[in-house]
N, C-alpha and C. Protein backbone atom coordinates (compact mmCIF):
# COMPACT_ATOMS: atom_id res chain seq x y z
N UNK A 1 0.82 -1.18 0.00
CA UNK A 1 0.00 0.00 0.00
C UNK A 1 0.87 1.25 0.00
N UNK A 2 0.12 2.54 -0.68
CA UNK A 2 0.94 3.38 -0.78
C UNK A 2 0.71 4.33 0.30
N UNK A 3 1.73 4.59 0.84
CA UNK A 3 2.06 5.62 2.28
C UNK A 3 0.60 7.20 1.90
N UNK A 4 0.52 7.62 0.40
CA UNK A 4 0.01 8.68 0.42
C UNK A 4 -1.83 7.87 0.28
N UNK A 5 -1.60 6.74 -0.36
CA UNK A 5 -3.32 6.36 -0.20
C UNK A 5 -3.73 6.55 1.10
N UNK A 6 -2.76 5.95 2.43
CA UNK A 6 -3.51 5.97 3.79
C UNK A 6 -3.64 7.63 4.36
N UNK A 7 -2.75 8.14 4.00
CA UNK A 7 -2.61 9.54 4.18
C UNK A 7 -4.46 10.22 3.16
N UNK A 8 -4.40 9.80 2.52
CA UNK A 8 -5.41 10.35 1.65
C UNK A 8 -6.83 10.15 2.34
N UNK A 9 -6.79 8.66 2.92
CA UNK A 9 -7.65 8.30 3.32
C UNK A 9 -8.07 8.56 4.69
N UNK A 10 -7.23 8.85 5.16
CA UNK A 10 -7.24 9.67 6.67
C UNK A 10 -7.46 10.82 6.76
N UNK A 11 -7.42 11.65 6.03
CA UNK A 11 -7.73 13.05 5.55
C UNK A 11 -9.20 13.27 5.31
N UNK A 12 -9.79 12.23 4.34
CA UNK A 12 -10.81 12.01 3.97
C UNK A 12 -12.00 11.24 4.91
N UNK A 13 -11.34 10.55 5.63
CA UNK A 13 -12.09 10.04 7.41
C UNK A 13 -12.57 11.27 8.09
N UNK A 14 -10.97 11.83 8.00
CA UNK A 14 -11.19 12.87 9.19
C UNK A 14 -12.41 14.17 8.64
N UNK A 15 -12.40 14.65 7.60
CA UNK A 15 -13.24 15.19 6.97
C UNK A 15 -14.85 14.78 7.15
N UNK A 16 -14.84 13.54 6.71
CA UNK A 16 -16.23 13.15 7.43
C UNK A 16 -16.74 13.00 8.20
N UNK A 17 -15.83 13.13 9.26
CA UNK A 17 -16.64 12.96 10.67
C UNK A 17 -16.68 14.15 11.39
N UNK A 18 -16.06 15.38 10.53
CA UNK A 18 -15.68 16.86 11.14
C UNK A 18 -17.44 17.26 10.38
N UNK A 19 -17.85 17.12 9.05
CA UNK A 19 -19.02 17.22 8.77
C UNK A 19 -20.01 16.07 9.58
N UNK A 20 -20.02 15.22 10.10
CA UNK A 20 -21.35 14.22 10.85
C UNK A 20 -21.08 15.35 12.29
N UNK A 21 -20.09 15.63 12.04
CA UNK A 21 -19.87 16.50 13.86
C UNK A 21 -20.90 17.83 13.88
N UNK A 22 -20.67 18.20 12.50
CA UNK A 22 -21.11 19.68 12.51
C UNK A 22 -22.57 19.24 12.60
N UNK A 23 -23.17 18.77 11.34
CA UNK A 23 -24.69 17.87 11.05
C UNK A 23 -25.18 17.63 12.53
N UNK A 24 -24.77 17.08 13.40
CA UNK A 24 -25.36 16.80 14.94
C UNK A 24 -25.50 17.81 15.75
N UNK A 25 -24.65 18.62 15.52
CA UNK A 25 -24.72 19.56 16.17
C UNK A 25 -25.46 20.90 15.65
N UNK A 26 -25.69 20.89 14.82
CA UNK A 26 -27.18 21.67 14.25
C UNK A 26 -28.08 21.20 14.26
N UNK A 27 -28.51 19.37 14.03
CA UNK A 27 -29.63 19.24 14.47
C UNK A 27 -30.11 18.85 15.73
N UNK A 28 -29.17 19.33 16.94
CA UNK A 28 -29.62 19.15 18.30
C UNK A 28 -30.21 20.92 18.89
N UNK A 29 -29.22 21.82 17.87
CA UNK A 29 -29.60 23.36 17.92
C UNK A 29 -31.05 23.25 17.21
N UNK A 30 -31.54 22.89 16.90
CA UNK A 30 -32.65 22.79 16.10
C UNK A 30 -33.74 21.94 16.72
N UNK A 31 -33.71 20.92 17.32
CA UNK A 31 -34.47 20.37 18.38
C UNK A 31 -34.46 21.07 19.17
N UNK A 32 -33.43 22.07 19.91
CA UNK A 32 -33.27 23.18 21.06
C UNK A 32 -34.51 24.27 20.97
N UNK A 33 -34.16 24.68 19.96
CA UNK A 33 -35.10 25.66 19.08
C UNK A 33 -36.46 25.54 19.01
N UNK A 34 -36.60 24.21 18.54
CA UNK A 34 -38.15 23.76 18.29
C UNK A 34 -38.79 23.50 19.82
N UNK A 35 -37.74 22.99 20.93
CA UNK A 35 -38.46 22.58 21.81
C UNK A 35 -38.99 23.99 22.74
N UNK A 36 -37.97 25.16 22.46
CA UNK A 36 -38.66 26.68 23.35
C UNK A 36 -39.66 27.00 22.72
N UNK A 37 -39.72 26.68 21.47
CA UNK A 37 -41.02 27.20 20.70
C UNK A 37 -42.40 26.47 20.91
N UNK A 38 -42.62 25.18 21.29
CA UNK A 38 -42.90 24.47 21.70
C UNK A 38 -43.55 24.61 23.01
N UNK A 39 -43.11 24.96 24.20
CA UNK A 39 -43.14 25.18 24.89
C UNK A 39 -43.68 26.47 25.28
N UNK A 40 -43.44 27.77 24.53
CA UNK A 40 -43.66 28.75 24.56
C UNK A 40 -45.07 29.03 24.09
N UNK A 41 -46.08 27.83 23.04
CA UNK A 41 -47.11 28.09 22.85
C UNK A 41 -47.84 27.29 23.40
N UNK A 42 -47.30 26.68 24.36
CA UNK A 42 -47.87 25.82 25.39
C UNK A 42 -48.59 26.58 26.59
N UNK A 43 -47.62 27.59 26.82
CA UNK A 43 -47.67 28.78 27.88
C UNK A 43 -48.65 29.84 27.15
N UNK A 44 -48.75 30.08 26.16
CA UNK A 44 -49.78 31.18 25.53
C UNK A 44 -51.44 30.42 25.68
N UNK A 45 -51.00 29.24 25.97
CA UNK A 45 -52.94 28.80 26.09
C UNK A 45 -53.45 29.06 27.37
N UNK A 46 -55.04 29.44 27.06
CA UNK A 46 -56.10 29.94 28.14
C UNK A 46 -55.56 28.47 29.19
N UNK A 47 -55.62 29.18 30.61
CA UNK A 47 -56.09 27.77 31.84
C UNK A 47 -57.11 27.15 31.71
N UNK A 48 -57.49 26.08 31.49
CA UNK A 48 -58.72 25.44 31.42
C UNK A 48 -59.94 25.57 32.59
N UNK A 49 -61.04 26.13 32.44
CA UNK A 49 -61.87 26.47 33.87
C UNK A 49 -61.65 25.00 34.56
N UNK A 50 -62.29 25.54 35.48
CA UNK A 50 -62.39 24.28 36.97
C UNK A 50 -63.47 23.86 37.02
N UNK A 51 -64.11 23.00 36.83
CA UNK A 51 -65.59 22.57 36.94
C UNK A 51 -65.61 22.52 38.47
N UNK A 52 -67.01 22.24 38.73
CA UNK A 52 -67.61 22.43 40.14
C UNK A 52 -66.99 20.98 40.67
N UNK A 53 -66.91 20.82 41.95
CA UNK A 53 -67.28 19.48 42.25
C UNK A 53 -67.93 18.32 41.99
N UNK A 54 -69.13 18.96 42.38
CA UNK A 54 -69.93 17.95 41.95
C UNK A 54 -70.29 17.34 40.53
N UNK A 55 -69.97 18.25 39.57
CA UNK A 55 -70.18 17.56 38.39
C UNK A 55 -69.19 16.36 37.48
N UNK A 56 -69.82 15.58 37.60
CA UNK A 56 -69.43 14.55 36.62
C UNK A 56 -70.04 13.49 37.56
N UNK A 57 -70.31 13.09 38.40
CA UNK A 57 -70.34 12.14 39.86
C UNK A 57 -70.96 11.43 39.68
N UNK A 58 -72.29 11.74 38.92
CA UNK A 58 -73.41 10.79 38.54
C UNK A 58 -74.01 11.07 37.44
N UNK A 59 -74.43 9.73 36.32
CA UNK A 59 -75.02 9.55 35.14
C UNK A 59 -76.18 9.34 35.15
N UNK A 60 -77.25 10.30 34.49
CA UNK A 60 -78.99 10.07 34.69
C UNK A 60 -79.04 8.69 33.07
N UNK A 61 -79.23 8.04 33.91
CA UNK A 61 -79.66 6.46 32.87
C UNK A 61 -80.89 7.05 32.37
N UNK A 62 -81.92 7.47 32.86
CA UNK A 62 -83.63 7.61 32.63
C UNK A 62 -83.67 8.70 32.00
N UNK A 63 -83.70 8.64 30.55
CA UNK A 63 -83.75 10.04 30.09
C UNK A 63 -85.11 9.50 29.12
């Protein structure tokens, strides 16, 4: 084998995994992103009222 193929090929390793590095790491900034946004229109919804107590407790069968 030739000394510059492994050289070539190590260059070319290292290259790819410097791009899968970058790729992960934008799409975890991007899950980051989505999840405040997410969250943030979670917080913009009305509180849901409180029903009374007593309602729900019992079902009128005899209608």
């Amino acid at each position: 084998m030739d000394v510059s193929a492994i050289v070539g090929a190590s260059g070319a390793l290292t290259q790819q995994q410097t791009a899968m590095q970058a790729s992960m790491l934008v799409l975890k900034k991007a899950i980051d992103i989505e999840a405040a946004n997410a969250l943030q229109l979670l917080q913009t919804l009305p509180q849901a009222a409180s029903n009374p107590a007593n309602l729900g407790n019992s079902v009128d069968i005899r209608a």
